[in-house]
N, C-alpha and C. Protein backbone atom coordinates (compact mmCIF):
# COMPACT_ATOMS: atom_id res chain seq x y z
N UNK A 1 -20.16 7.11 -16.74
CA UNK A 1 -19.87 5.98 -15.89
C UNK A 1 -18.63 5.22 -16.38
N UNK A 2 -18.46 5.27 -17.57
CA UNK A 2 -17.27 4.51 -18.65
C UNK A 2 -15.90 5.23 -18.05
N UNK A 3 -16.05 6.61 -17.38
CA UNK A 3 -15.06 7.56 -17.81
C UNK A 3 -14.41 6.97 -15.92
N UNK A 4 -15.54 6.85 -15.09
CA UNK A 4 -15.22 6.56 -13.58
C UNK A 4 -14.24 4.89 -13.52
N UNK A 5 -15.06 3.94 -14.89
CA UNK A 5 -13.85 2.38 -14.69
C UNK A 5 -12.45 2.88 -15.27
N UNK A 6 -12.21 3.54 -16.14
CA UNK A 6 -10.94 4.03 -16.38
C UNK A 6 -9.88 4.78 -15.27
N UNK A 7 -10.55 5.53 -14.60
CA UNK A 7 -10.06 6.34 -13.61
C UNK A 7 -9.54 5.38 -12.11
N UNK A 8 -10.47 4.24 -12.33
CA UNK A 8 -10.24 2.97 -11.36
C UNK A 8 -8.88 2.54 -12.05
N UNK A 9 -9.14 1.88 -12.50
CA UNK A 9 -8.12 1.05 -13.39
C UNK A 9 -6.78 1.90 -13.68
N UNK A 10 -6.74 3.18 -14.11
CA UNK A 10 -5.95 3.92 -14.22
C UNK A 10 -4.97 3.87 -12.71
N UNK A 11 -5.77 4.57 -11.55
CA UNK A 11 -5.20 4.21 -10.07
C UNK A 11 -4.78 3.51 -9.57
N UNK A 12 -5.09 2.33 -9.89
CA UNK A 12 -4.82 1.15 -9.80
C UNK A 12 -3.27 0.68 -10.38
N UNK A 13 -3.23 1.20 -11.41
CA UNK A 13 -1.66 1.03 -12.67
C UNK A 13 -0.53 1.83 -11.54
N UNK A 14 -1.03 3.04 -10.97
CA UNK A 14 -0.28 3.69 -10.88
C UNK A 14 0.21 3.14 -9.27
N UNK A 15 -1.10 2.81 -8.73
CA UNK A 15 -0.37 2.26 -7.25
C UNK A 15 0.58 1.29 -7.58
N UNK A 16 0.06 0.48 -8.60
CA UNK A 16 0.81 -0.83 -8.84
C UNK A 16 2.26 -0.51 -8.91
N UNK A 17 2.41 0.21 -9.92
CA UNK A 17 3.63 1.22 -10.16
C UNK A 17 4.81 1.34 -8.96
N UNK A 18 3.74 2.39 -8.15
CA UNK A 18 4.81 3.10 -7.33
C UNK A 18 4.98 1.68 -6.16
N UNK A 19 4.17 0.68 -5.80
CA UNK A 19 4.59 -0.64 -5.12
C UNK A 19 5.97 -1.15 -5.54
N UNK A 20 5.77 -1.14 -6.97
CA UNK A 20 6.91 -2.13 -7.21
C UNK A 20 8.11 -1.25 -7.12
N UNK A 21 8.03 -0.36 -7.65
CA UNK A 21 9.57 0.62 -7.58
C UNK A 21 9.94 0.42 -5.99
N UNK A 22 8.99 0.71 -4.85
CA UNK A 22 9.20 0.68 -3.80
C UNK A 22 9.66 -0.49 -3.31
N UNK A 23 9.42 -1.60 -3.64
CA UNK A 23 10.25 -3.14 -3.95
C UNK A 23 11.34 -3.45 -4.29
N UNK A 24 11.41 -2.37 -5.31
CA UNK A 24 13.10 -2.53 -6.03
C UNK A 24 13.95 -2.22 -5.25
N UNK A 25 13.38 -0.77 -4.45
CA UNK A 25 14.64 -0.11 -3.56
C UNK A 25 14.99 -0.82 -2.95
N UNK A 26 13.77 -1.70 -2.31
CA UNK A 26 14.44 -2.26 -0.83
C UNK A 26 14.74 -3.21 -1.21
N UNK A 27 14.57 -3.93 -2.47
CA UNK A 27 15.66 -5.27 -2.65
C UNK A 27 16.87 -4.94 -3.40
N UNK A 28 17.23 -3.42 -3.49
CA UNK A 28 18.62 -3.00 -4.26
C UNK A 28 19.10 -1.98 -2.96
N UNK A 29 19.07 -2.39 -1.81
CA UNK A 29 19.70 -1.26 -0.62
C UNK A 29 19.66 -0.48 -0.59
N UNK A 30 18.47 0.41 -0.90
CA UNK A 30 18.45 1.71 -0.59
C UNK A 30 18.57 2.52 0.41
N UNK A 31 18.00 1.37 1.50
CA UNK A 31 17.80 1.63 2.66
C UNK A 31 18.57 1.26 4.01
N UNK A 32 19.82 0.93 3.54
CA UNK A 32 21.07 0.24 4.48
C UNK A 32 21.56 1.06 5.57
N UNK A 33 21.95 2.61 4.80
CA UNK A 33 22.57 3.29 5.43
C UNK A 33 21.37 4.10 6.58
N UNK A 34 21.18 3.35 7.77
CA UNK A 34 20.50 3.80 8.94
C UNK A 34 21.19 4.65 9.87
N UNK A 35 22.25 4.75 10.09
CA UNK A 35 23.64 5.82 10.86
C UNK A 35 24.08 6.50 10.43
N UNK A 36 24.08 6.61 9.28
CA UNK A 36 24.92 7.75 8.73
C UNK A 36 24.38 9.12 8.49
N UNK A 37 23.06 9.29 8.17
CA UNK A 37 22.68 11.01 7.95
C UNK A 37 22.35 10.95 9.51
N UNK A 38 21.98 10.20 10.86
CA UNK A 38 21.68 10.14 11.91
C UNK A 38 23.36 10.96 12.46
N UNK A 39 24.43 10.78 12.16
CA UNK A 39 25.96 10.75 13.30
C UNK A 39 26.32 11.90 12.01
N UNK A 40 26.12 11.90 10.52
CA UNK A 40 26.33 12.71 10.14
C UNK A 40 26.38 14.18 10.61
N UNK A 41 24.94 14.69 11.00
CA UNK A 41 24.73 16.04 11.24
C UNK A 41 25.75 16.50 13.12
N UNK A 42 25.90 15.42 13.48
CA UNK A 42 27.31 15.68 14.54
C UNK A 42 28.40 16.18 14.56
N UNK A 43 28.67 15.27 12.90
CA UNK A 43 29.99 15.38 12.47
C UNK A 43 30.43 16.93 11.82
N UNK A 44 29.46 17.57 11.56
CA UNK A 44 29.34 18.28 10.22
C UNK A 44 30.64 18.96 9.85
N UNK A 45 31.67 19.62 11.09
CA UNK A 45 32.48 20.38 10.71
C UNK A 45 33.93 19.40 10.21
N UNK A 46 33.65 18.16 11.00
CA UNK A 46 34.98 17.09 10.01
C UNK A 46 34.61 16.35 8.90
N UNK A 47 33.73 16.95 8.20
CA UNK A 47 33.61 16.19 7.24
C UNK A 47 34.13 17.22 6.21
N UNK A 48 35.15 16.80 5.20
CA UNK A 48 35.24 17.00 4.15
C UNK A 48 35.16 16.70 2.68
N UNK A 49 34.24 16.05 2.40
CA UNK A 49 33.83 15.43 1.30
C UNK A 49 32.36 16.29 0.66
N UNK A 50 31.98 15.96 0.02
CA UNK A 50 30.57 16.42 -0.81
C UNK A 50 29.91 15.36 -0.08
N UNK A 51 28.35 15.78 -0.25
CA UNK A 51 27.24 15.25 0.37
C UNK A 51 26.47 14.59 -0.81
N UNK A 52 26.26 15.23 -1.78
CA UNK A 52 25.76 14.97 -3.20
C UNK A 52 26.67 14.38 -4.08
């Protein structure tokens, strides 16, 4: 039963976790660029730059 509050608590760390990272992005712009992979795949043959 000891081994099931750890496994809580453990899940718990980890949601906590991945919340806040998910916080960070969106208060460090991760998520700005809404047009660009959208008009990108249009563009594909004038683009000459790297993607990565």
């Amino acid at each position: 039963m000891s081994a099931l509050y750890l496994l809580i608590g453990v899940s718990i760390g980890v949601a906590g976790f991945f919340l806040a990272a998910f916080i960070w992005s969106v208060k460090n712009d991760q998520y700005e660029d809404k047009k660009g992979a959208s008009l990108r795949m249009l563009y594909d043959d004038e683009f000459k730059g790297e993607i990565f």
